[in-house]
Structures are given as C-alpha cells and as structure tokens.
C-alpha atoms as a PDB file:
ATOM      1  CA  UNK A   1      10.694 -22.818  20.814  1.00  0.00           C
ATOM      2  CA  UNK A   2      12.481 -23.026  17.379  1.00  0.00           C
ATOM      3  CA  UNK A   3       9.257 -23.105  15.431  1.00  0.00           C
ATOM      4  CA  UNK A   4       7.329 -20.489  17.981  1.00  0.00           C
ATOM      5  CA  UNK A   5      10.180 -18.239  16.503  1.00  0.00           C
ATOM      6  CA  UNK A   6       9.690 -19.145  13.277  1.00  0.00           C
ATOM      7  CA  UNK A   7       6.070 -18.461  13.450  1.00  0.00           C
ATOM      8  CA  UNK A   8       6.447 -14.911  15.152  1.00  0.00           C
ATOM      9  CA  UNK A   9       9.189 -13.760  12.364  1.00  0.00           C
ATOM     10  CA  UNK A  10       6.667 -15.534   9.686  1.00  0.00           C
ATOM     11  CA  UNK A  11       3.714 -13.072  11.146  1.00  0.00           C
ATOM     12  CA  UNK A  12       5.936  -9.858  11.468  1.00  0.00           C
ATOM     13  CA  UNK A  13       7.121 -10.565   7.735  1.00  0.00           C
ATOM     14  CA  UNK A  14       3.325 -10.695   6.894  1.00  0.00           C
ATOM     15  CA  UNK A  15       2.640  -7.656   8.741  1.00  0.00           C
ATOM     16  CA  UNK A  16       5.243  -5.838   6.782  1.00  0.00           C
ATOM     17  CA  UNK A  17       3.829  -6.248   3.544  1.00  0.00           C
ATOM     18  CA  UNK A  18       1.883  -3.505   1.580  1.00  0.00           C
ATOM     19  CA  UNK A  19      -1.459  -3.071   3.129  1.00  0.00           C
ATOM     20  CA  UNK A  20      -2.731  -3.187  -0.747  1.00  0.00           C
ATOM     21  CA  UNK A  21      -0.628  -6.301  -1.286  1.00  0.00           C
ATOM     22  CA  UNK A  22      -2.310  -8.165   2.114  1.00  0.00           C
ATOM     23  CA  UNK A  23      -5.650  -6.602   1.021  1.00  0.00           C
ATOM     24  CA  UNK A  24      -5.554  -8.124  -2.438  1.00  0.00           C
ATOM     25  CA  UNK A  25      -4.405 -11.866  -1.383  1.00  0.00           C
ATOM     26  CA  UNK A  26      -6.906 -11.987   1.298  1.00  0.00           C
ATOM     27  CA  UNK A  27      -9.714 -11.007  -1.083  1.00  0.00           C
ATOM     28  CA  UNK A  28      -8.468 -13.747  -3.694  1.00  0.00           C
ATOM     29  CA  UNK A  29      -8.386 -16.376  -1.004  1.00  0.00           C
ATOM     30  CA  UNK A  30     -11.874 -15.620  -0.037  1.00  0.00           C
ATOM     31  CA  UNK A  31     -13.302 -15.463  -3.250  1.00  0.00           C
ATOM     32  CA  UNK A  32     -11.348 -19.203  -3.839  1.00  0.00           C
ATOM     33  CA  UNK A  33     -12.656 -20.720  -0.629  1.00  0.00           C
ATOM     34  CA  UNK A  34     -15.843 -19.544  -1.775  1.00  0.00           C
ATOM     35  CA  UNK A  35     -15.449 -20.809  -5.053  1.00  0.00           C
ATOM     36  CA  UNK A  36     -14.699 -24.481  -3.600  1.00  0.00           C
ATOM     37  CA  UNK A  37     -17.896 -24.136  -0.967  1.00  0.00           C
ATOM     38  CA  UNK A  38     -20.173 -23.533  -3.732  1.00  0.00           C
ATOM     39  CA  UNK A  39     -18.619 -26.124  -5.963  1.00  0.00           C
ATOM     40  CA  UNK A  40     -18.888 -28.611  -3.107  1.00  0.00           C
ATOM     41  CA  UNK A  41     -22.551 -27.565  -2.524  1.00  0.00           C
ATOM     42  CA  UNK A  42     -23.190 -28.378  -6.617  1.00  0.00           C
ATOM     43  CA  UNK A  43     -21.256 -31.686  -6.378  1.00  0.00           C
ATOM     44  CA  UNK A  44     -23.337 -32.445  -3.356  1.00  0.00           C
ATOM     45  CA  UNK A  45     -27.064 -31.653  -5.385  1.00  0.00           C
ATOM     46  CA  UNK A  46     -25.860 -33.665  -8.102  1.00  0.00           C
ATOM     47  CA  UNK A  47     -25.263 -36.929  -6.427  1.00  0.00           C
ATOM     48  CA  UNK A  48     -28.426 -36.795  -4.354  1.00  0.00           C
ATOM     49  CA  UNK A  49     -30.284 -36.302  -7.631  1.00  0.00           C
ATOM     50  CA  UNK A  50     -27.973 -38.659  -9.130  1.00  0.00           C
ATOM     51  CA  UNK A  51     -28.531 -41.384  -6.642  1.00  0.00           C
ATOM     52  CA  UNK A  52     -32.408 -40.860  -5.792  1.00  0.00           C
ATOM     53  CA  UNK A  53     -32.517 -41.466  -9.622  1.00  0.00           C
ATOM     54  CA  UNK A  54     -30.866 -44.437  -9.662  1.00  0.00           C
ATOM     55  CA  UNK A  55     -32.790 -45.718  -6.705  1.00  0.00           C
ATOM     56  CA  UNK A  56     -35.838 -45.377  -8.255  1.00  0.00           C
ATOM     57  CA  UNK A  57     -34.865 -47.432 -11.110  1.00  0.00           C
ATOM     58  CA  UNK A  58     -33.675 -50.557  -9.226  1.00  0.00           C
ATOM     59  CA  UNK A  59     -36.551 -50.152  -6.946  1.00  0.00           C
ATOM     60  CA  UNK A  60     -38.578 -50.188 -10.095  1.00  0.00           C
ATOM     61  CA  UNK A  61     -36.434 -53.490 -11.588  1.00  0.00           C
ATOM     62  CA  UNK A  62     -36.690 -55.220  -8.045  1.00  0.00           C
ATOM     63  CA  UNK A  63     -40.398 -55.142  -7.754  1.00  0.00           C
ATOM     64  CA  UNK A  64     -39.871 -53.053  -4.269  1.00  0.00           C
ATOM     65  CA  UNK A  65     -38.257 -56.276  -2.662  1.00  0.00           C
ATOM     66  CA  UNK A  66     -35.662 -54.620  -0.671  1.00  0.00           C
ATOM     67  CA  UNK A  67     -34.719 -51.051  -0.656  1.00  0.00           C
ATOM     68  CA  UNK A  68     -31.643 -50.204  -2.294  1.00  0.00           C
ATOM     69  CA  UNK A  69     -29.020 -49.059  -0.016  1.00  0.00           C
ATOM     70  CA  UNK A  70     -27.449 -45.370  -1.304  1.00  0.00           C
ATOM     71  CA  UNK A  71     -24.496 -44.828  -1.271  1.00  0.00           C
ATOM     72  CA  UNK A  72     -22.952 -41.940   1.095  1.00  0.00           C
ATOM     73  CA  UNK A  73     -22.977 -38.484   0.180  1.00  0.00           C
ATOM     74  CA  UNK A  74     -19.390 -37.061  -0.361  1.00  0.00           C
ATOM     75  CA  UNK A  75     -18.434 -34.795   2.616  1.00  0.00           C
ATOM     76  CA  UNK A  76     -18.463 -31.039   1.864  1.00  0.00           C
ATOM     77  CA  UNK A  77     -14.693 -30.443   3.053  1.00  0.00           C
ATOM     78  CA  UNK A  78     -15.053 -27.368   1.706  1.00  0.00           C
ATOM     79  CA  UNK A  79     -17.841 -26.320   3.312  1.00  0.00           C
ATOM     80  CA  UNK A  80     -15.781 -26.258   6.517  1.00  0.00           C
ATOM     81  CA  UNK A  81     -13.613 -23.767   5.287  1.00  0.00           C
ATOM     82  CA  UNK A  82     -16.594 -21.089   5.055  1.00  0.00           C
ATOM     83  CA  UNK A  83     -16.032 -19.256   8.639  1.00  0.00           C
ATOM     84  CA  UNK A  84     -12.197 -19.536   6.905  1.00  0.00           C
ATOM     85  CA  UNK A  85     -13.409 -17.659   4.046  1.00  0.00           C
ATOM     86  CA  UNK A  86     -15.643 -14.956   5.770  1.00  0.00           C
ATOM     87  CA  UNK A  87     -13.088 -13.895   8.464  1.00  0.00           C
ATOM     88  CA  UNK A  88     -10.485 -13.657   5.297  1.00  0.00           C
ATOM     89  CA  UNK A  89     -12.738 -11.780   3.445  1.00  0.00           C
ATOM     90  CA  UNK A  90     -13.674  -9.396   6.306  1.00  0.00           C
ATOM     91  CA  UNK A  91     -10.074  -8.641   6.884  1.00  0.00           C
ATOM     92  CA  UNK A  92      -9.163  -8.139   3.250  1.00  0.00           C
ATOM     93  CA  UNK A  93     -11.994  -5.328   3.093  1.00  0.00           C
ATOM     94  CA  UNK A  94     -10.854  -3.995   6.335  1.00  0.00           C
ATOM     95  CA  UNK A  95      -7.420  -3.325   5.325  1.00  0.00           C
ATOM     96  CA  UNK A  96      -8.380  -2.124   2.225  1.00  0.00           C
ATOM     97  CA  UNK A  97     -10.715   0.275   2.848  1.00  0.00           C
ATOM     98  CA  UNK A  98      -7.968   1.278   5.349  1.00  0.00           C
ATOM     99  CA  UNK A  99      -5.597   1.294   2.810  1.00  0.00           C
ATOM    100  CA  UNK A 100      -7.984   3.637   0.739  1.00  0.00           C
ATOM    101  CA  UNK A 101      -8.370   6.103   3.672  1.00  0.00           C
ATOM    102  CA  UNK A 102      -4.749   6.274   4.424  1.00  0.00           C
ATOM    103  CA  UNK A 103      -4.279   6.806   0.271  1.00  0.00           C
ATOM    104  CA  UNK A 104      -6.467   9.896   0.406  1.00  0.00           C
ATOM    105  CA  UNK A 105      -4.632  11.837   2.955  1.00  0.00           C
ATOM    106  CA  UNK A 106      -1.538  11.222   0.845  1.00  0.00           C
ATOM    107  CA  UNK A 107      -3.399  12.979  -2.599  1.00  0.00           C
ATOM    108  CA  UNK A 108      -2.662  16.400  -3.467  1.00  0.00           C
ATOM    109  CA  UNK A 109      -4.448  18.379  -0.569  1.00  0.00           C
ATOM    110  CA  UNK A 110      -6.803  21.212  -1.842  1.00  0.00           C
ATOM    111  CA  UNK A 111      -5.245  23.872   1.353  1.00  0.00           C
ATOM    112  CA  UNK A 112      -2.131  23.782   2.555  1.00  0.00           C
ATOM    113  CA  UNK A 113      -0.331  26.366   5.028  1.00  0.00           C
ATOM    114  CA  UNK A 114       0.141  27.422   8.748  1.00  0.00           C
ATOM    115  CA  UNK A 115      -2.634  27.337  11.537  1.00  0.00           C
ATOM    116  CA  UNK A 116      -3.534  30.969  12.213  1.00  0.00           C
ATOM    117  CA  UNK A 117      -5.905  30.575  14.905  1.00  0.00           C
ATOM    118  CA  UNK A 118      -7.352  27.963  16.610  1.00  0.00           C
ATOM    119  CA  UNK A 119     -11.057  28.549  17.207  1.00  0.00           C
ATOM    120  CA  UNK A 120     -11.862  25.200  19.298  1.00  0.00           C
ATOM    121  CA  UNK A 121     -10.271  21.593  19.457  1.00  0.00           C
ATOM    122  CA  UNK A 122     -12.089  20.616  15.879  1.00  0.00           C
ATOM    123  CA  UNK A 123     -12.074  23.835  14.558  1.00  0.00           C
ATOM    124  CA  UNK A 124      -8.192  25.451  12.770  1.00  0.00           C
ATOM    125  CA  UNK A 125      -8.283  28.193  10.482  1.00  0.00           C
ATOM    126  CA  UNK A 126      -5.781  26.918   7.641  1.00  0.00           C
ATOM    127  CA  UNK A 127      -4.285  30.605   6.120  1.00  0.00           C
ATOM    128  CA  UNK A 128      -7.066  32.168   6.900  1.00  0.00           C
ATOM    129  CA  UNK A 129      -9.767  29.263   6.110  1.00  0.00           C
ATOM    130  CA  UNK A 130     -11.852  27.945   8.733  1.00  0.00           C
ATOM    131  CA  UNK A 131     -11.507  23.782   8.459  1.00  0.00           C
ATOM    132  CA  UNK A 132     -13.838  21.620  10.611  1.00  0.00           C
ATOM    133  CA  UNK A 133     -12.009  18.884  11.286  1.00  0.00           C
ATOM    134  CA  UNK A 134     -14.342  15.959   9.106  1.00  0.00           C
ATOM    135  CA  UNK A 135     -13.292  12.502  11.758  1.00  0.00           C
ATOM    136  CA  UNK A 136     -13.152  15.035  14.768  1.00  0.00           C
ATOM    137  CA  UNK A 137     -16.048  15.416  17.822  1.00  0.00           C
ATOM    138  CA  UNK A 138     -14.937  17.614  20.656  1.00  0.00           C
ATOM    139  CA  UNK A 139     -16.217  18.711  23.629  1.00  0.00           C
ATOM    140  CA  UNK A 140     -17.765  22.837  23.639  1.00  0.00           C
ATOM    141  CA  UNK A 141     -15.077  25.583  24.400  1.00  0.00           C
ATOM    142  CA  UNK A 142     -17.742  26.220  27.600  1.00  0.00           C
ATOM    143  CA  UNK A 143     -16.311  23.023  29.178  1.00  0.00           C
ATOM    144  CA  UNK A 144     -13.455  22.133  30.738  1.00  0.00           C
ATOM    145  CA  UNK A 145     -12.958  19.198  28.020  1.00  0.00           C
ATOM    146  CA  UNK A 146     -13.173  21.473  25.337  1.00  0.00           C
ATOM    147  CA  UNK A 147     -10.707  24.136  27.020  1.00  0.00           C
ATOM    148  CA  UNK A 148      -8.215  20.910  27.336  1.00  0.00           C
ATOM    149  CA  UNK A 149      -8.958  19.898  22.967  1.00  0.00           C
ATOM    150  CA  UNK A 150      -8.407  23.428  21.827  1.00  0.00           C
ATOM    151  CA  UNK A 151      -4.992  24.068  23.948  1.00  0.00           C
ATOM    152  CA  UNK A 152      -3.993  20.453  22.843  1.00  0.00           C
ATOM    153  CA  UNK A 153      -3.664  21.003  18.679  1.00  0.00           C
ATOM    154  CA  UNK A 154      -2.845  24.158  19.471  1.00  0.00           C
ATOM    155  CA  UNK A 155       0.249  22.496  20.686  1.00  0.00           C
ATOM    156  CA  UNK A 156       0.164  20.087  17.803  1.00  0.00           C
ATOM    157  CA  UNK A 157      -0.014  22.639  15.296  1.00  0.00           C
ATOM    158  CA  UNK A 158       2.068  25.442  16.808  1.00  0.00           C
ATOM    159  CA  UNK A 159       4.884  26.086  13.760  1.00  0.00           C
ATOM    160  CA  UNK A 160       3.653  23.000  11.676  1.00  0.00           C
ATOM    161  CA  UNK A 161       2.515  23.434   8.752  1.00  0.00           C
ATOM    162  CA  UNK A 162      -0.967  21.632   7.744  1.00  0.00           C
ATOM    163  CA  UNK A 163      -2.510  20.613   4.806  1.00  0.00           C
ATOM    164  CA  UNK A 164      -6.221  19.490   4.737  1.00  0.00           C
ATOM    165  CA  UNK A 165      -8.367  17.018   1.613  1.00  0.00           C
ATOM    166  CA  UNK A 166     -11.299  19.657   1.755  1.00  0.00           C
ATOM    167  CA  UNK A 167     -14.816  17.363   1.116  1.00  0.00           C
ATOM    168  CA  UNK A 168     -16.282  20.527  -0.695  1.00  0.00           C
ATOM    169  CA  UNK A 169     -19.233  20.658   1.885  1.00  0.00           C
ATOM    170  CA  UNK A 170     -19.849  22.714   4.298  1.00  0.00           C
ATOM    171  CA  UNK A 171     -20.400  23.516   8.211  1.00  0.00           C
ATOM    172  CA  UNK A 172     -21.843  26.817   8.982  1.00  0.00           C
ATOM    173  CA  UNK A 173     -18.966  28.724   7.289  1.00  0.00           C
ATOM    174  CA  UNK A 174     -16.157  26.673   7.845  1.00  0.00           C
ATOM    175  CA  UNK A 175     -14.724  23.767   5.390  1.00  0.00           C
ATOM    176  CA  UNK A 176     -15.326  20.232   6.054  1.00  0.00           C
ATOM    177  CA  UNK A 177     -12.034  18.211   5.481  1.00  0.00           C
ATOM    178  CA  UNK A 178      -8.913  15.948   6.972  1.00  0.00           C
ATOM    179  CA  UNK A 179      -5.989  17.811   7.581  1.00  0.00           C
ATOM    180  CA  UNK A 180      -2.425  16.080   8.793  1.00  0.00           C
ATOM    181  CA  UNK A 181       1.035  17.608   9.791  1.00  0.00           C
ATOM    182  CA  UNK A 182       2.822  18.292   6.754  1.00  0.00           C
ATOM    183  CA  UNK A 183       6.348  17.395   7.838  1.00  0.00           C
ATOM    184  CA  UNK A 184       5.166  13.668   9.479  1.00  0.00           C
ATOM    185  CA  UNK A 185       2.148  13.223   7.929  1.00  0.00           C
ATOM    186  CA  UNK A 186       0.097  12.148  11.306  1.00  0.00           C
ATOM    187  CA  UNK A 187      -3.348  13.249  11.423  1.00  0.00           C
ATOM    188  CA  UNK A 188      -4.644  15.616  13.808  1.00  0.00           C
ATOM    189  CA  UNK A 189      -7.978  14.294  14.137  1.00  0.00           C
ATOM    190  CA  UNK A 190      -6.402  10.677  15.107  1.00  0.00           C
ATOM    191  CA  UNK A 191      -3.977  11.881  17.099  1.00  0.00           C
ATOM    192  CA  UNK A 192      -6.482  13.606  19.145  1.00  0.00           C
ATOM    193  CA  UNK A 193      -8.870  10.764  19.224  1.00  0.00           C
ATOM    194  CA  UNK A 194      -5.821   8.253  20.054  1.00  0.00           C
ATOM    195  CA  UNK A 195      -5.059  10.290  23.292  1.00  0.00           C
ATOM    196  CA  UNK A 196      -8.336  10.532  24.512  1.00  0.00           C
ATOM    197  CA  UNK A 197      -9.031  14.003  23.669  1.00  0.00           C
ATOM    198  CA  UNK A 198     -11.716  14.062  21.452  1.00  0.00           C
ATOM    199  CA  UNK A 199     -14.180  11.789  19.876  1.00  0.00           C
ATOM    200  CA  UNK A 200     -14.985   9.994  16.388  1.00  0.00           C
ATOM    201  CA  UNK A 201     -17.300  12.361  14.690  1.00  0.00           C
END
C-alpha cells in the first residue's frame, strides 16, 4: 500500500511539472533510446560481418573439415526499448504542441473588448468586429442546436470581456481567430466543445 502511495504522489508530482519541462525530457529520452537502438543495430552488423569473416578464414585454414561454430550474436537489449521510445516520443510532441497552443492564447491578442452582439454560437462581434470563432463548428441558428450554442456564449460572454489571436484570414466578412475570457483565461471555443455544445471545426 506504502509504495502504491508512493507511486500515485510520484505521478501527481510529474503531472505538476511545466508542460515545456515534461515536453523537453520526454523528447531527450526518445531521442537517447533511439540513439542506443541504432547503436545496438551497428554493433549487431559489425559482428555478423566480423564473424562471417573470420569463418571464412578458418574454413579456408581447415580445408572445409568441419564448420566452424560462430559464436552468438549479442542481444539487441536496446532494441526492446523501441515501442519505449516511440510512445515517449509521441507524448513529448503531444504535450508540446499543446504547450505551444496554450502559449499562443497567452500572446498579446490583436482585439480585445466586450461582446456586442452575438450573431450565432461561433459567431461574437468583439467591439464591433465580427470574430468567427477559428476551433468552433456549430449547429445553424435554423435549428434547435444552434438556438441552444448562440444563447449558451451568450451566457458565457455576458459582461466578460474577450480578447481574440486574430489569424489575419478571413470568413465572409468576419475575422478568423481564438478568443478566451479575459478575466480566467478559458476559451470559449473549448468550453463550448467540452459541454457538448458545439463541435471541433
């Protein structure tokens, strides 16, 4: 029990670190179990070549009387570790490019202000500047999912103030860009995907 609880503060201390931090370790331990695998694989060509040489010469001194028995190949121990080094790798470039995504709603936003009007549930107007919500898909205003988005952030945004990372493209004549609640931070287009309002656009 004593070590289970060891092991579950261990993780939640892990956890805790800076997503950069975890990102960066994880990417160094792939890139050294890598580093070993292909090292092992070299070692491994080497003493076959190594060895088929040698065969050939006492085969050569023996007249062919016996064949020469070779001598094991060394185990690729590191080769094991591969699946190791993948899944590391995967999650070091997972929370990264999290980390990344989560860094660019925290840079200077290009519009900042109140909501003043609410066209549909991934459409705001951002003082006065239509924003399409860039990681928001909603339903159409004709259905009753739609209806339910746009009264939704109208709650989340009612006397917030937003500010949005414009992409400089645009949709029909509205801005493409993230926008988040300026006092929290939380962004509307996740907090409407993470209660089942909308989709992932």
């Amino acid at each position: 029990m004593a070590a289970k609880d060891f092991l579950s503060e261990w993780f939640d201390s892990l956890l805790d670190l800076p997503r950069a931090t975890l990102a960066t370790a994880l990417a160094v331990l792939s890139f050294l179990l890598f580093a070993g695998l292909i090292a092992s694989w070299l070692r491994a060509g080497l003493h076959r070549r190594a060895t088929r040489t040698r065969g050939n010469v006492v085969a050569f001194e023996q007249k062919r009387r016996h064949r020469p028995r070779r001598p094991p190949v060394p185990r690729r121990g590191w080769a094991r570790l591969a699946p190791a080094g993948l899944i590391a790798l995967a999650a070091g470039l997972a929370i990264w490019f999290d980390f990344e995504r989560d860094l660019s709603t925290r840079r200077e936003p290009s519009l900042r202000g109140s909501v003043t009007h609410v066209r549909d549930g991934d459409t705001i107007e951002v003082a006065s500047v239509p924003v399409r919500i860039a990681n928001l898909d909603c339903a159409e205003m004709s259905t009753a999912g739609g209806r339910t988005a746009r009264e939704r952030i109208m709650q989340i945004v009612r006397g917030q103030q937003v500010a949005c990372n414009l992409e400089g493209r645009k949709s029909y004549d509205r801005e493409v860009g993230t926008c988040v609640l300026a006092s929290s931070g939380e962004d509307l287009g996740e907090i409407l995907i993470g209660e089942g309002v909308c989709g992932r656009w």
